[in-house]
Protein backbone atom coordinates (compact mmCIF):
# COMPACT_ATOMS: atom_id res chain seq x y z
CA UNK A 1 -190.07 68.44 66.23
CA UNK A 2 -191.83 65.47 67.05
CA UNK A 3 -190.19 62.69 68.77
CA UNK A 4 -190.62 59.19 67.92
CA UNK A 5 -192.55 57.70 70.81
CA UNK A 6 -194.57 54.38 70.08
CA UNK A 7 -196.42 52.27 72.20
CA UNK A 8 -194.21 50.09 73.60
CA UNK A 9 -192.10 53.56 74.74
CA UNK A 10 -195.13 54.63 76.52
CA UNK A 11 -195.86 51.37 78.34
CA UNK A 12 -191.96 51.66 79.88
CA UNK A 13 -192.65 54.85 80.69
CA UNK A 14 -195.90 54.13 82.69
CA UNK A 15 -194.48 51.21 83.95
CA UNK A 16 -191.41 53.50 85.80
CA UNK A 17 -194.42 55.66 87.23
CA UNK A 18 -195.79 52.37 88.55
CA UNK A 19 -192.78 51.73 90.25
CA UNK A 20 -192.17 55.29 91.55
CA UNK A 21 -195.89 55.28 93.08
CA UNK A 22 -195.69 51.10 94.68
CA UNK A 23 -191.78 52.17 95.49
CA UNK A 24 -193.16 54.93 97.59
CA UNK A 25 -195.43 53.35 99.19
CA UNK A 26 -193.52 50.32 100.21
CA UNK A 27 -190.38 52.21 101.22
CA UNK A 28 -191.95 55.05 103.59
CA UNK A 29 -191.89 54.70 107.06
CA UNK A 30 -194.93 54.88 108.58
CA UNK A 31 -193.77 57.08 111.89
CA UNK A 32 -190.73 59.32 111.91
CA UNK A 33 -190.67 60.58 115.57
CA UNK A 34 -187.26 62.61 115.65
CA UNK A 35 -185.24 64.67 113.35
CA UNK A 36 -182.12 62.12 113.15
CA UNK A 37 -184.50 59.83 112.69
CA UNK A 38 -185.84 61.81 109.43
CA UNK A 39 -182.66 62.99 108.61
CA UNK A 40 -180.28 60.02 109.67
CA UNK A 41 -182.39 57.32 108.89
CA UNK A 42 -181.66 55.83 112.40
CA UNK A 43 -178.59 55.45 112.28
CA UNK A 44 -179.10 51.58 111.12
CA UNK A 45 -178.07 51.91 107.26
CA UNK A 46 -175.61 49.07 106.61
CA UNK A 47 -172.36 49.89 104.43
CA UNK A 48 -173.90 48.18 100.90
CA UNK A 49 -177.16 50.58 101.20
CA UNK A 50 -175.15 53.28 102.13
CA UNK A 51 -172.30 52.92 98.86
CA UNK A 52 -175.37 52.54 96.61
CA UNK A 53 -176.96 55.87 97.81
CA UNK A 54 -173.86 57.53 97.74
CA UNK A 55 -172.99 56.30 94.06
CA UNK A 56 -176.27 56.80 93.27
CA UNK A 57 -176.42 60.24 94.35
CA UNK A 58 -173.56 61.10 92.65
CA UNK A 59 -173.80 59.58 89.45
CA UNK A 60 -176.81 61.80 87.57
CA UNK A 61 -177.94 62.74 84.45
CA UNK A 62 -174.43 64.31 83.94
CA UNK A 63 -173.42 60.98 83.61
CA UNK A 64 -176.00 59.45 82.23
CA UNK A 65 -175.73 62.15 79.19
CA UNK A 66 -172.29 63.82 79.66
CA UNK A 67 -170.06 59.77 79.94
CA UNK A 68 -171.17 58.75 76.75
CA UNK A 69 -170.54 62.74 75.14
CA UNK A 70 -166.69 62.20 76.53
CA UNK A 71 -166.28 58.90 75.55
CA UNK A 72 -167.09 59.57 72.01
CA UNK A 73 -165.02 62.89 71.60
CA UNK A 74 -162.42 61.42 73.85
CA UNK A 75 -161.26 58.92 75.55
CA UNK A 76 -161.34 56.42 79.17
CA UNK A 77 -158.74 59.72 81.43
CA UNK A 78 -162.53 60.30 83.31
CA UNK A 79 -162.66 56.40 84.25
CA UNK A 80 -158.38 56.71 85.25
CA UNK A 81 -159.81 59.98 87.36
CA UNK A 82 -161.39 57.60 89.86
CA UNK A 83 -157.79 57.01 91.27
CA UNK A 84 -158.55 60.22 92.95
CA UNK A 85 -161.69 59.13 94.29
CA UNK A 86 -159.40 56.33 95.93
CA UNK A 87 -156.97 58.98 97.84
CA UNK A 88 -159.74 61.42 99.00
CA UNK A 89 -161.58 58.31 100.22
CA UNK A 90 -158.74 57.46 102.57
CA UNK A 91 -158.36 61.02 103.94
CA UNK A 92 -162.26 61.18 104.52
CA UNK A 93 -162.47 57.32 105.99
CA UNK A 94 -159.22 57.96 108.27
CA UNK A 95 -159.30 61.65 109.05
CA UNK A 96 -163.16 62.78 108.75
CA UNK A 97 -165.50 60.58 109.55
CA UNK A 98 -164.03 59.02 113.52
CA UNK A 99 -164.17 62.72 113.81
CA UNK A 100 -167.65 63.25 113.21
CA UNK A 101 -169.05 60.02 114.84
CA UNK A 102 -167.08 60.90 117.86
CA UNK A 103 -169.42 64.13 118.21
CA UNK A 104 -172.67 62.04 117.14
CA UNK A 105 -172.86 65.05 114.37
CA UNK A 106 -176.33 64.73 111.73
CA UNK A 107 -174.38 67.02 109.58
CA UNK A 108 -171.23 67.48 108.64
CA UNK A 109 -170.69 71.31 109.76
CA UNK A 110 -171.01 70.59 113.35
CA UNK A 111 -167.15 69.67 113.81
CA UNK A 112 -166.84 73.60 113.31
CA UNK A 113 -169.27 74.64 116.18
CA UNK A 114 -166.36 72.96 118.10
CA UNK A 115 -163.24 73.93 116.68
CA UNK A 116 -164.47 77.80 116.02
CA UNK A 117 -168.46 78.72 116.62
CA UNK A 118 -172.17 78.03 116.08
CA UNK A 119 -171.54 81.06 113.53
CA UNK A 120 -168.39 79.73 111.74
CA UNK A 121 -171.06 76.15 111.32
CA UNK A 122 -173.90 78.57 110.18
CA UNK A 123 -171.82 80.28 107.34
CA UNK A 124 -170.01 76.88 106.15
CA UNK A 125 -173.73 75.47 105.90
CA UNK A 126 -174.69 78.33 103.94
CA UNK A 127 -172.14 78.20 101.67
CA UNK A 128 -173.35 74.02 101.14
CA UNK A 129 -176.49 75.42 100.39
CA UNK A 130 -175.29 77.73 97.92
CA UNK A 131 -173.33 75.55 96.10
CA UNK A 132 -175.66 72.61 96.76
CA UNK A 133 -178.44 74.63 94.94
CA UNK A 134 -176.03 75.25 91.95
CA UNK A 135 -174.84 71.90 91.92
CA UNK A 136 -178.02 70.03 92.21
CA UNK A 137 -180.63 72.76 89.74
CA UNK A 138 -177.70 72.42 87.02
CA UNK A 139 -178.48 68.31 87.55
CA UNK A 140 -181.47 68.44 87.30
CA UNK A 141 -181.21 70.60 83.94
CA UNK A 142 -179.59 68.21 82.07
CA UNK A 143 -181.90 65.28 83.07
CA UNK A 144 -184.60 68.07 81.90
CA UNK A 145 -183.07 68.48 78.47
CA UNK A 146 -184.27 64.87 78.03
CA UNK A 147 -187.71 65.23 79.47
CA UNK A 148 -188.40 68.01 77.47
CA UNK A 149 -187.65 66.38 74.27
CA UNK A 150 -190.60 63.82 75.55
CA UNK A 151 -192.70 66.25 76.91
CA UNK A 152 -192.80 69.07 74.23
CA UNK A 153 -190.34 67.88 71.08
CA UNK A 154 -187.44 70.43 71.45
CA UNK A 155 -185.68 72.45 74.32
CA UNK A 156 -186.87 76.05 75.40
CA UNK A 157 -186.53 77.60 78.44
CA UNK A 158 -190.15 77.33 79.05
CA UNK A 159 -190.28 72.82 78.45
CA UNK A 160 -187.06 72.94 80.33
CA UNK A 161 -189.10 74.53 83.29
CA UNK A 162 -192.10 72.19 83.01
CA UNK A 163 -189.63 69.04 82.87
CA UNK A 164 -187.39 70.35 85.89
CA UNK A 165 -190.88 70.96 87.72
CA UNK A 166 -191.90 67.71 87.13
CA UNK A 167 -188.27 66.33 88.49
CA UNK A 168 -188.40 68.25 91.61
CA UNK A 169 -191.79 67.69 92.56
CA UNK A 170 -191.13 63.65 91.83
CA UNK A 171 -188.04 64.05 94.28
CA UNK A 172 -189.97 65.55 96.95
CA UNK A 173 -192.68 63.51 97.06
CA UNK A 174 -190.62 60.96 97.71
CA UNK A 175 -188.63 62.13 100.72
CA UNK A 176 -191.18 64.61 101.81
CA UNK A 177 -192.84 61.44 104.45
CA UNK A 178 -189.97 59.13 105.20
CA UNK A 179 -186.90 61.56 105.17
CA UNK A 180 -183.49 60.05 104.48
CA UNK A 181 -184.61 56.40 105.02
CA UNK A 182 -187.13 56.80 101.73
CA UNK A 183 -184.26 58.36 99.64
CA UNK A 184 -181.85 55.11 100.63
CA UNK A 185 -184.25 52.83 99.06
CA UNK A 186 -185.69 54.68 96.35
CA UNK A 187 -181.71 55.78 95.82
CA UNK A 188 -181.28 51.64 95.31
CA UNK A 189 -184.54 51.04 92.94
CA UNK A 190 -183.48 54.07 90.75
CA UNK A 191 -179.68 52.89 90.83
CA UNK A 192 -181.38 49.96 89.36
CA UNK A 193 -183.52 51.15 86.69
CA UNK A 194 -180.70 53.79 85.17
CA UNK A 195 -177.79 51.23 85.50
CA UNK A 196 -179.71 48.57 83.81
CA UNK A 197 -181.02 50.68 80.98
CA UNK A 198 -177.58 51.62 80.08
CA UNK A 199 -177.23 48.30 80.32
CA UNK A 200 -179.56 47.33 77.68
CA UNK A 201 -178.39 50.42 75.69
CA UNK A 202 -175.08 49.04 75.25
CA UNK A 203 -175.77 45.54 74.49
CA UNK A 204 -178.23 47.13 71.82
CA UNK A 205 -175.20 49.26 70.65
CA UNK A 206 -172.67 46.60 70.45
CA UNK A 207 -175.02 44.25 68.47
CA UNK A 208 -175.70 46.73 66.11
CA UNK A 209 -172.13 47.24 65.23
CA UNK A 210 -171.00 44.33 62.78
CA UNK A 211 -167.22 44.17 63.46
CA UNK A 212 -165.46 41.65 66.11
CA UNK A 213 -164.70 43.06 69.31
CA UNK A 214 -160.85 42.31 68.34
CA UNK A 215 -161.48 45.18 65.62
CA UNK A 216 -162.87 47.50 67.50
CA UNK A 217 -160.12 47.61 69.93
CA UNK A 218 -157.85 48.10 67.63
CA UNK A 219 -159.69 50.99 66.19
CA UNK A 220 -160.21 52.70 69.21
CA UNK A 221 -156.47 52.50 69.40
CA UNK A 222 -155.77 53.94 66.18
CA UNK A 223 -158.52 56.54 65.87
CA UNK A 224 -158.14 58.74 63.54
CA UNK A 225 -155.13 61.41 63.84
CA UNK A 226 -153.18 59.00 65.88
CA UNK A 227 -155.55 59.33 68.56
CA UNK A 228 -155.80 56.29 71.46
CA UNK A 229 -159.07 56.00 73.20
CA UNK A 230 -158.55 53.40 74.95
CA UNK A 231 -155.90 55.67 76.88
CA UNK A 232 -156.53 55.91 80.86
CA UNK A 233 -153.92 58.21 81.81
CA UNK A 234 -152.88 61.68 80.54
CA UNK A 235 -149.77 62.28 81.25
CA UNK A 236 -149.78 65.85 80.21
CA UNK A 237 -148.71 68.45 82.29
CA UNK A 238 -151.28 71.16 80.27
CA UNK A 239 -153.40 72.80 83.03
CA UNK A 240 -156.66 73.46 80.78
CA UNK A 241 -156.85 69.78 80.88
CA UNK A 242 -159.42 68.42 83.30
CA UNK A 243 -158.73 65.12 83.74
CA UNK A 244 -154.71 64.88 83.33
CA UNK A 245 -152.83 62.53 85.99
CA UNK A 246 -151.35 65.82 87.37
CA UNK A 247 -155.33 67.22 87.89
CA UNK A 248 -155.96 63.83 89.25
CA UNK A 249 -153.40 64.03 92.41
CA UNK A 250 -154.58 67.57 92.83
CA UNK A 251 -157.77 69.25 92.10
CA UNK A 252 -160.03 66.27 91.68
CA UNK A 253 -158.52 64.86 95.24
CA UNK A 254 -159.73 67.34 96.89
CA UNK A 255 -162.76 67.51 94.89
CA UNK A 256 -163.55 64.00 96.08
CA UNK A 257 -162.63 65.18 99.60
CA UNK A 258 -165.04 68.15 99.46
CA UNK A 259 -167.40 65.88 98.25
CA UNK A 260 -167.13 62.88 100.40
CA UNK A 261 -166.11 65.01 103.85
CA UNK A 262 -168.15 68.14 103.19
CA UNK A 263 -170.63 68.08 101.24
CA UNK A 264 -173.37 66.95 103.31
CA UNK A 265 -175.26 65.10 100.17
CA UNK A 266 -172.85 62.46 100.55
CA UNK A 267 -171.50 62.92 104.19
CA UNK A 268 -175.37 62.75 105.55
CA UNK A 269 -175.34 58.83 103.86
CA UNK A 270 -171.91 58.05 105.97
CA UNK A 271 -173.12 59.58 108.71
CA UNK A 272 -176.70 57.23 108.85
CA UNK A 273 -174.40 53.55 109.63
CA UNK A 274 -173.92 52.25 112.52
CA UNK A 275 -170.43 53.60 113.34
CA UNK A 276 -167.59 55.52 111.79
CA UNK A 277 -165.92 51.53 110.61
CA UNK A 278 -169.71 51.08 108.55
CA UNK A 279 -169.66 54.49 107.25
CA UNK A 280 -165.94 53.95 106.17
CA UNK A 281 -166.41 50.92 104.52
CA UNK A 282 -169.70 52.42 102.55
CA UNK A 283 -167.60 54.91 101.56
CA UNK A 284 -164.75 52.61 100.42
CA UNK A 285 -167.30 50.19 98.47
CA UNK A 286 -169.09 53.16 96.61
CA UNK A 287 -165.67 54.45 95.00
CA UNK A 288 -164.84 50.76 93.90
CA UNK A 289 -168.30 50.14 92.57
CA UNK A 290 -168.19 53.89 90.57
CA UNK A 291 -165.49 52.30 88.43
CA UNK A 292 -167.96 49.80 86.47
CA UNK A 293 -170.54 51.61 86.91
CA UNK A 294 -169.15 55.08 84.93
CA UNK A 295 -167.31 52.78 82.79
CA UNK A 296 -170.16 51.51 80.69
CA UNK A 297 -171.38 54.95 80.19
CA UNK A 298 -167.79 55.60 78.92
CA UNK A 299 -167.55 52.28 76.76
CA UNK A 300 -171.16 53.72 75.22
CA UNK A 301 -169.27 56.71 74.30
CA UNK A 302 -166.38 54.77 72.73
CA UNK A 303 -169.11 52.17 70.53
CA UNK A 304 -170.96 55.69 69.63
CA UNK A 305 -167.62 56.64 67.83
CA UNK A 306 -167.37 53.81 66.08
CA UNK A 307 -170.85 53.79 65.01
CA UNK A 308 -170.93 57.34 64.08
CA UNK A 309 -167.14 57.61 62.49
CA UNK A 310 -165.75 54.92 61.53
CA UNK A 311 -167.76 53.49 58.26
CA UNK A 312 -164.78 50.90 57.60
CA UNK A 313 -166.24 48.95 60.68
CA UNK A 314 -170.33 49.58 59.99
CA UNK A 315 -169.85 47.96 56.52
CA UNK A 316 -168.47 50.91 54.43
CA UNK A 317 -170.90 53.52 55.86
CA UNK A 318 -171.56 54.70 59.23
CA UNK A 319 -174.51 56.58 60.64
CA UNK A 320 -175.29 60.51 60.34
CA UNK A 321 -174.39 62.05 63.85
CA UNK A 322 -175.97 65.41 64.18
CA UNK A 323 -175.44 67.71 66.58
CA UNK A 324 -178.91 69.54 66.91
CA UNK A 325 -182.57 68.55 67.25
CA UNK A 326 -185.82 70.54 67.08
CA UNK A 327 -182.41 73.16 65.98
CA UNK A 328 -181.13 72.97 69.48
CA UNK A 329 -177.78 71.64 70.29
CA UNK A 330 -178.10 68.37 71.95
CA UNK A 331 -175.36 65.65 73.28
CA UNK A 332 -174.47 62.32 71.05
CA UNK A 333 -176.18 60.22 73.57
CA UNK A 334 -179.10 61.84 73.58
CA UNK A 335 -179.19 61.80 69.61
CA UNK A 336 -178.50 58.50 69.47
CA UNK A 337 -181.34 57.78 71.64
CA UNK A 338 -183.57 59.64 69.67
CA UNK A 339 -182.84 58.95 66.57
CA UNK A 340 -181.63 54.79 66.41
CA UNK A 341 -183.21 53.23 69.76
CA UNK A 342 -186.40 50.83 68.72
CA UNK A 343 -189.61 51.58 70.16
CA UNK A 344 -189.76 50.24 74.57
CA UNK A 345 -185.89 50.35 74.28
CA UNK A 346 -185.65 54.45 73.57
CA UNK A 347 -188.67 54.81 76.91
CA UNK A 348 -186.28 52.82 79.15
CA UNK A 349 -183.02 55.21 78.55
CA UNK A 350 -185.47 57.99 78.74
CA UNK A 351 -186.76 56.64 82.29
CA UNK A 352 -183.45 55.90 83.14
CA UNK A 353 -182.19 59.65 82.85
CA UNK A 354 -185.39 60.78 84.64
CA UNK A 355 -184.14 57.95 87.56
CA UNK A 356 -180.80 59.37 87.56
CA UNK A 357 -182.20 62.61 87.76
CA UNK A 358 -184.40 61.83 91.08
CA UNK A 359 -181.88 60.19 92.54
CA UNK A 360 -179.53 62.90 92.61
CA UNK A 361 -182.63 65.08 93.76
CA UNK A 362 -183.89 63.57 96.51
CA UNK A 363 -181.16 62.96 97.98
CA UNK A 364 -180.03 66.48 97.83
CA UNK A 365 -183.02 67.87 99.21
CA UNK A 366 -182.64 65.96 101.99
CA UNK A 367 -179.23 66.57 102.93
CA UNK A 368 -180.02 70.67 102.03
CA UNK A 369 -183.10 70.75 104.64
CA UNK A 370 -180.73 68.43 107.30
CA UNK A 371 -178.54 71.35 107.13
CA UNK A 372 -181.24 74.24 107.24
CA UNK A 373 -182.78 72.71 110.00
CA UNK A 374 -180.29 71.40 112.08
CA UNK A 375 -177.52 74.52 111.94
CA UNK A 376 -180.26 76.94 111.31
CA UNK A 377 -183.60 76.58 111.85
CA UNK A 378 -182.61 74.75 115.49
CA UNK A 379 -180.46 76.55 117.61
CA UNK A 380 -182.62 79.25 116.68
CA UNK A 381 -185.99 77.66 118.02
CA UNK A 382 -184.17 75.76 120.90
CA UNK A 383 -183.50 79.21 122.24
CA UNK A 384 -186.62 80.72 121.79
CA UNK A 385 -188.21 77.83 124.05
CA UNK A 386 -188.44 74.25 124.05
CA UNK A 387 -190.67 72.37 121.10
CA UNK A 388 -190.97 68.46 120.61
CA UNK A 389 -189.21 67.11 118.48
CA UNK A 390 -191.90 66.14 116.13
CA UNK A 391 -191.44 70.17 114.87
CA UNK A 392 -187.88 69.39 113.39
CA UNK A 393 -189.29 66.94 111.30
CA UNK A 394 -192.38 69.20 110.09
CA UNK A 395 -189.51 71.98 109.81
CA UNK A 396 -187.82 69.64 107.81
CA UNK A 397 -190.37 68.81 105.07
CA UNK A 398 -191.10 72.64 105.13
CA UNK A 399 -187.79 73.11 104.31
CA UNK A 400 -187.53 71.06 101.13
CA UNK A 401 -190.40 72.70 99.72
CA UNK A 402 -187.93 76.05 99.86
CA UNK A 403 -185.12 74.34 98.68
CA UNK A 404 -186.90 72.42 95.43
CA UNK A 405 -188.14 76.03 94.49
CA UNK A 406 -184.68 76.99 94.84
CA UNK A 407 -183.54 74.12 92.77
CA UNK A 408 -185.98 74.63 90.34
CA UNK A 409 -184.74 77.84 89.46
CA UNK A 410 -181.63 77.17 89.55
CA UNK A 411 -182.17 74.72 86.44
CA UNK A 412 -184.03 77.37 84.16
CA UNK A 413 -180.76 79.02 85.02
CA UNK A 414 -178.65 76.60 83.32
CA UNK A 415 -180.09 76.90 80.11
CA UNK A 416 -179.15 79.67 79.61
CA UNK A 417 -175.40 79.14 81.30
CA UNK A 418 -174.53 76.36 79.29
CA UNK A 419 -175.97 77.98 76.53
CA UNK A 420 -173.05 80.00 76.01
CA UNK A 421 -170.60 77.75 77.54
CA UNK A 422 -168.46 75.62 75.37
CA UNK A 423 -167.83 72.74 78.43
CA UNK A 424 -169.33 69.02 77.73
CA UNK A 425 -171.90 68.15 79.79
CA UNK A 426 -169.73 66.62 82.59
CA UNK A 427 -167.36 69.26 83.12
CA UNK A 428 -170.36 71.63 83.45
CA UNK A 429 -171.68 69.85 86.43
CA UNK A 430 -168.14 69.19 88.23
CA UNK A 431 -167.16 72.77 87.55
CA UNK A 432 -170.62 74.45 89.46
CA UNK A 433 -169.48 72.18 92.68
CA UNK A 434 -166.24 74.06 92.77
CA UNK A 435 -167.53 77.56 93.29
CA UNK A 436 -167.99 76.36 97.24
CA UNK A 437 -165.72 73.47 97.71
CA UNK A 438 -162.63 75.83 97.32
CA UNK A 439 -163.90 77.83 100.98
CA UNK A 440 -164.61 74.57 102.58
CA UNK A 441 -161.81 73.16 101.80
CA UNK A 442 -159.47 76.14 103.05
CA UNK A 443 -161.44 76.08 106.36
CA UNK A 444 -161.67 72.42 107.60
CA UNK A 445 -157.83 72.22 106.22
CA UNK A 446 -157.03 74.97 108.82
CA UNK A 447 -159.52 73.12 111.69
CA UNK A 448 -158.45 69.96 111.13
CA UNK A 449 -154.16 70.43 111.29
CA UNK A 450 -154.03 73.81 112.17
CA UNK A 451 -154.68 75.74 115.97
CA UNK A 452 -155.22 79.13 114.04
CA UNK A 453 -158.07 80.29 112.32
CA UNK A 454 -161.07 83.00 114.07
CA UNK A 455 -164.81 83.13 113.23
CA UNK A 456 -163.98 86.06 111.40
CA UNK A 457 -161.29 84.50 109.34
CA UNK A 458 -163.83 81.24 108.52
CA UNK A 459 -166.42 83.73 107.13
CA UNK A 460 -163.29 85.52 105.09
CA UNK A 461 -162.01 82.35 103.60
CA UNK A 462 -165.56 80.79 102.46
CA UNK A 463 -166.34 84.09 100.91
CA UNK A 464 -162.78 84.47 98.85
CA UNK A 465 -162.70 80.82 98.01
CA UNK A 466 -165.81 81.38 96.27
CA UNK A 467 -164.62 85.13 95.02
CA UNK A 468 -161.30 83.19 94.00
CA UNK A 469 -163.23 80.68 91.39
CA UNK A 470 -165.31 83.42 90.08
CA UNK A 471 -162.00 85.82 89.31
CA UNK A 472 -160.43 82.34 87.27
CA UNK A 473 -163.50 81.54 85.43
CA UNK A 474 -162.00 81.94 81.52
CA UNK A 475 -163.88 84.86 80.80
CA UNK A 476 -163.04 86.95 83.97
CA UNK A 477 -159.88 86.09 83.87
CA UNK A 478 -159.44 87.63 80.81
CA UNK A 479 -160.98 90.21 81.08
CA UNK A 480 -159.39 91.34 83.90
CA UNK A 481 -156.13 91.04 82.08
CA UNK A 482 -154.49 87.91 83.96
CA UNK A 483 -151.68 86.14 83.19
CA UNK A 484 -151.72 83.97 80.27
CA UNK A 485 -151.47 80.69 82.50
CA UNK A 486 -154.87 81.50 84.70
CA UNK A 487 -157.13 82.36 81.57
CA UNK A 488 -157.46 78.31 80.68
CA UNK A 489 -156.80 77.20 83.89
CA UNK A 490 -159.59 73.81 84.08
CA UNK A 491 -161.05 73.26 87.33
CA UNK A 492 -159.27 71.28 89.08
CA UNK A 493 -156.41 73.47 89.55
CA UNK A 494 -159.29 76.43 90.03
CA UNK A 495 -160.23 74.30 92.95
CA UNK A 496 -156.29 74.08 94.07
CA UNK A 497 -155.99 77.84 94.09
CA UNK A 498 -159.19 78.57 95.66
CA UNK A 499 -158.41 76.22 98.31
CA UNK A 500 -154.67 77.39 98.85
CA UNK A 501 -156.15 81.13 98.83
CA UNK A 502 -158.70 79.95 101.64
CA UNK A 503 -156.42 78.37 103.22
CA UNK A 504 -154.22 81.31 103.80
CA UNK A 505 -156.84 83.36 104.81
CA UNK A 506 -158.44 81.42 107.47
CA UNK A 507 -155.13 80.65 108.87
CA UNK A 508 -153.71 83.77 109.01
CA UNK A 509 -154.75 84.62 112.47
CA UNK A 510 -154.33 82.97 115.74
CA UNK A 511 -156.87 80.47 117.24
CA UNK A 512 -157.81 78.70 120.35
CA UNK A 513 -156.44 75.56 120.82
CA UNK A 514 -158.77 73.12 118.59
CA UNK A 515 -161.69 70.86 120.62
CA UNK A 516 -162.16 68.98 117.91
């Protein structure tokens, strides 16, 4: 199927690549002479640059696509879910990052050189990469599923590989030179570009939508079947919901701890201010500013309801929502966007996906190659002779070359994963990052407040953290004949009983005293 491009959509679009190329250019150092320097940025970033990069790398085209998709079947429990955000911020500000800035560590795994062995940091970077790869090529397939509308008027696996190409080889191009400090800046002008087309998008929503804001509150309040969406906490103690207050205080805590104080996508941007206070403070403004920010993707979700279901508020008849385009199944965002956006207004959203989409990228294949290089690649060379530093860097662009492929592939996976998966879009992309946040999480638990814990027992609780998510996943599960309460189990309380299980394991010998 053909979609509905004009003129004015292709001028927005060509107007983006502009930017991309002159944003490039401008933002690229000229000389990068060490590897903290490429990887780091200096150590310089101040705490607003830093929050930006970190909200934008974690905002992508799963929010961009998968907010509005929850707002309209559901309700604002993912906005109330930031609360969590708030409580793993204060472990990571307090607990983490002094900790790391105390060893002058470029990633985050280096706290576990000290506490266990080089080895122990190897395998807990290798498990980052792992889930990393996951993580980021399941990203970068949903931005895809947008691109390939553009690109080829449907979604096969074949356009979703040409789109995710094209995203991957945009993202390294433009960290490939500058390293970290190009991806802080280019993480700010493509924060820009997606925030303000959803912007735009939701103005444009609203205005089309004839009824006073007064009556569209109270709709959303008295949806049909009793429903509230305007709701913000679940107070439901049903564990195959995702984003209850009781998953909240649990499973997506330590989700945003993972995230924040192990995953080294987000860690690497703390770890590039000027001291642990800057880095805590970037971290503190990011989770305020993710608030407004996911909010309006939620609010579009909420307006798309109206607009779609509720005819008494569109003048007695409200738009035909379909679920499937070009006879593939396709979110109500993207739908909408298709099918109702004027012509310049439907080639921003699309560029602002695609932005999301590099943003998220970019920054991912930097932090992945920090990590290959620095707890691999390194200690490895460094012992074979010594090389100037200049290598690292070169080691380090090699390295995202490897890790885009990997990405890449990774994406053409997804299609066929969420194929036959029946989790929105947002829940898809939280629930690939558990998989290797459940070992992490067992293992610095047992560094950090624990003395116990071996080399041995590190590599035995990353691997059965990860074995422990797979065995709960609903279709294992049942198929293995589990009890009736882990076959739904959503994933934040997979995360809580990978984590505990880790947890056990790793502890379960004695340690050296910790040197952390």
């Amino acid at each position: 199927m053909a979609i509905p491009f004009v003129l004015a959509d292709w001028l927005v679009i060509a107007a983006y690549l502009l930017l991309l190329v002159a944003g490039g250019w401008i933002f690229t150092p000229r000389g990068t002479a060490s590897a903290r320097d490429y990887f780091l940025a200096g150590g310089n970033v101040p705490a607003w640059l830093a929050a930006i990069s970190v909200l934008s790398a974690t905002q992508s085209a799963a929010t961009f696509l998968g907010g509005p998709d929850y707002g309209f079947h559901g309700d604002l429990t993912y906005l109330g879910g930031n609360i969590a955000g708030l409580i793993g911020a204060v472990f990571v500000a307090h607990v983490m990052i002094p900790r790391f800035y105390a060893m002058r560590a470029t990633t985050a795994y280096e706290l576990l050189t000290l506490r266990f062995s080089p080895r122990a940091t190897r395998w807990a970077g290798g498990m980052f990469l792992i889930g990393r790869v996951l993580a980021g090529g399941a990203r970068v397939y949903l931005a895809a599923i947008a691109l390939a509308m553009v690109i080829a008027g449907g979604v096969s696996a074949g356009s979703i590989m040409v789109a995710a190409a094209l995203l991957v080889i945009a993202s390294v191009l433009f960290t490939f030179v500058g390293g970290l400090k190009s991806v802080l800046w280019n993480d700010l002008m493509q924060f820009i570009v997606y925030l303000g087309s959803a912007i735009a998008v939701l103005l444009f929503l609203r205005w089309s939508i004839p009824a006073s804001t007064a009556e569209i509150v109270r709709a959303l309040a008295n949806a049909p079947g009793g429903v509230d969406k305007l709701r913000l906490f679940d107070w439901s103690t049903d564990l195959s919901r995702p984003f209850s207050m009781l998953a909240i205080v649990t499973g997506l805590t330590l989700l945003y701890i993972a995230n924040a104080g192990m995953d080294q996508d987000t860690t690497q941007r703390l770890l590039s201010c000027r001291d642990a206070r800057t880095g805590a403070r970037g971290l503190y403004l990011s989770v305020l500013a993710t608030v407004p920010a996911v909010g309006i993707f939620i609010v579009i979700g909420l307006l798309l309801h109206v607009f779609y279901q509720r005819p008494e508020l569109m003048g007695g008849a409200a738009a035909t929502a379909g679920v499937q385009f070009g006879g593939e199944k396709i979110s109500i965002f993207m739908h909408y966007i298709l099918t109702e956006l004027p012509g310049g207004l439907r080639g921003l959203v699309t560029v602002g996906i695609c932005a999301a989409a590099v943003a998220t990228t970019n920054s991912a294949l930097n932090a992945m190659s920090s990590v290959l290089v620095q707890d691999f690649y390194r200690p490895w060379r460094v012992a074979r002779g010594p090389v100037p530093e200049a290598h690292f860097v070169q080691a380090g662009r090699a390295g995202m070359g490897v890790i885009g492929a990997a990405m890449l592939a990774m994406a053409v996976a997804s299609y066929y994963w969420q194929r036959h998966s029946d989790m929105g879009l947002l829940e898809f992309a939280l629930q690939v990052m558990v998989f290797t946040y459940a070992g992490l999480l067992g293992v610095y638990f047992t560094a950090l407040f624990t003395t116990r814990g071996t080399t041995a027992s590190v590599i035995a609780a990353l691997l059965t953290g990860f074995l422990t998510i797979v065995l709960l996943q609903p279709a294992i599960a049942r198929g293995l004949g589990l009890p009736g309460a882990l076959t739904a189990l959503s994933f934040p309380f997979q995360l809580c009983i990978g984590a505990a299980v880790a947890f056990l394991v790793c502890a379960a010998p004695r340690g050296g005293v910790a040197r952390t």
